[in-house]
Protein backbone atom coordinates (compact mmCIF):
# COMPACT_ATOMS: atom_id res chain seq x y z
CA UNK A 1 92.57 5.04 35.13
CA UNK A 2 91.85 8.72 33.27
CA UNK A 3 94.98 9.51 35.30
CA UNK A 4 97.03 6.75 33.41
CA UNK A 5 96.06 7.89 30.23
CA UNK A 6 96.54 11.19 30.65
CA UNK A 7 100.43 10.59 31.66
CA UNK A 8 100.39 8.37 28.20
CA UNK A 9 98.80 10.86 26.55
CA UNK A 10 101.23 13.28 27.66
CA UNK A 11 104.60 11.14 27.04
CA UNK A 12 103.09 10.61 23.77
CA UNK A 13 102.51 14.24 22.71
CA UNK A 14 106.49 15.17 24.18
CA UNK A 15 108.11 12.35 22.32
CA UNK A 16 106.53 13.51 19.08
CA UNK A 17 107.34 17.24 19.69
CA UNK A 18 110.83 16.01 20.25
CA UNK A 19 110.99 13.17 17.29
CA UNK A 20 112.31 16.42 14.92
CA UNK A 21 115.05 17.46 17.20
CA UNK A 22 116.36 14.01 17.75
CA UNK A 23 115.98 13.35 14.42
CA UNK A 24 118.52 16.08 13.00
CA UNK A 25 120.67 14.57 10.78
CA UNK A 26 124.06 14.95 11.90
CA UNK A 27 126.99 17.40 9.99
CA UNK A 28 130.26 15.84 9.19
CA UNK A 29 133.24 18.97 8.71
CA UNK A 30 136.67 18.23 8.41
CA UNK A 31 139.03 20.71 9.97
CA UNK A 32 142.87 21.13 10.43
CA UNK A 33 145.07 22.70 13.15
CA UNK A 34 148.73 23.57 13.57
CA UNK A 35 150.76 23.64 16.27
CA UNK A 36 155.06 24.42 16.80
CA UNK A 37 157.03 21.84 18.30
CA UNK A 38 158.57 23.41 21.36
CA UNK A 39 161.34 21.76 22.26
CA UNK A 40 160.92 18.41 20.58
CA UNK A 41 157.51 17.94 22.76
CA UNK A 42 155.83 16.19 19.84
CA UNK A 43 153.11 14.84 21.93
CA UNK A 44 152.40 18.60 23.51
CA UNK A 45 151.95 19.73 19.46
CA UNK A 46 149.85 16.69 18.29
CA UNK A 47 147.38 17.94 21.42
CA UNK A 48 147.63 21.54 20.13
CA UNK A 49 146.73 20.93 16.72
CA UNK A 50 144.17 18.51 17.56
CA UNK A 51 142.65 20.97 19.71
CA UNK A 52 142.69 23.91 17.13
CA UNK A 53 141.10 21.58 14.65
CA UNK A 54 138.79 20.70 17.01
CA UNK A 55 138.17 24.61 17.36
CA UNK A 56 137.98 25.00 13.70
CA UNK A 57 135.44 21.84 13.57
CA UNK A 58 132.68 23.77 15.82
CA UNK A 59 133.20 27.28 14.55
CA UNK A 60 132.55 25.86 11.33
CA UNK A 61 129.13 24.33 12.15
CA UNK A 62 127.80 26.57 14.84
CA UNK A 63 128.95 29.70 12.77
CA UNK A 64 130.71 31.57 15.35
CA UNK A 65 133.67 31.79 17.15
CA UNK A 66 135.00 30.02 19.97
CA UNK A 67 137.35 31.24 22.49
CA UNK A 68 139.09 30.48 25.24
C-alpha cells in the first residue's frame, strides 16, 4: 500500500516539474527561401526554397545557425 503511494507520489511530483516545460507557449516566425529553377524543374525549386525557409524558420528561433 505505502508502495502505491509512493509511485503516486512520485508521478505526481514529475508531472508538476514538467507542467512548465510542456506548457511553453509555442513561437510562430515566418520565414522565406529562394531557390533557381534549373532547367524548368519547378517542383525541385519549390523543395529548395521550402527547405531554406524552413532553415531560416529555426535559425530564427533557436538563435543559431543550421547547417548541413
Amino acid at each position: 500500500m505505502r508502495s502505491k503511494w509512493m509511485q503516486r507520489g512520485s508521478l505526481v511530483l514529475l508531472l508538476a516539474l514538467c507542467l512548465p516545460y510542456l506548457a511553453r507557449a509555442a513561437e510562430e516566425v515566418e520565414a522565406t527561401g529562394e531557390a533557381a529553377i534549373v532547367d524548368g524543374d519547378e517542383p525541385a525549386a519549390k523543395e529548395k526554397a521550402r527547405n531554406a525557409a524552413l532553415r531560416l524558420a529555426v535559425e530564427m528561433v533557436a538563435g543559431t545557425i543550421v547547417s548541413g
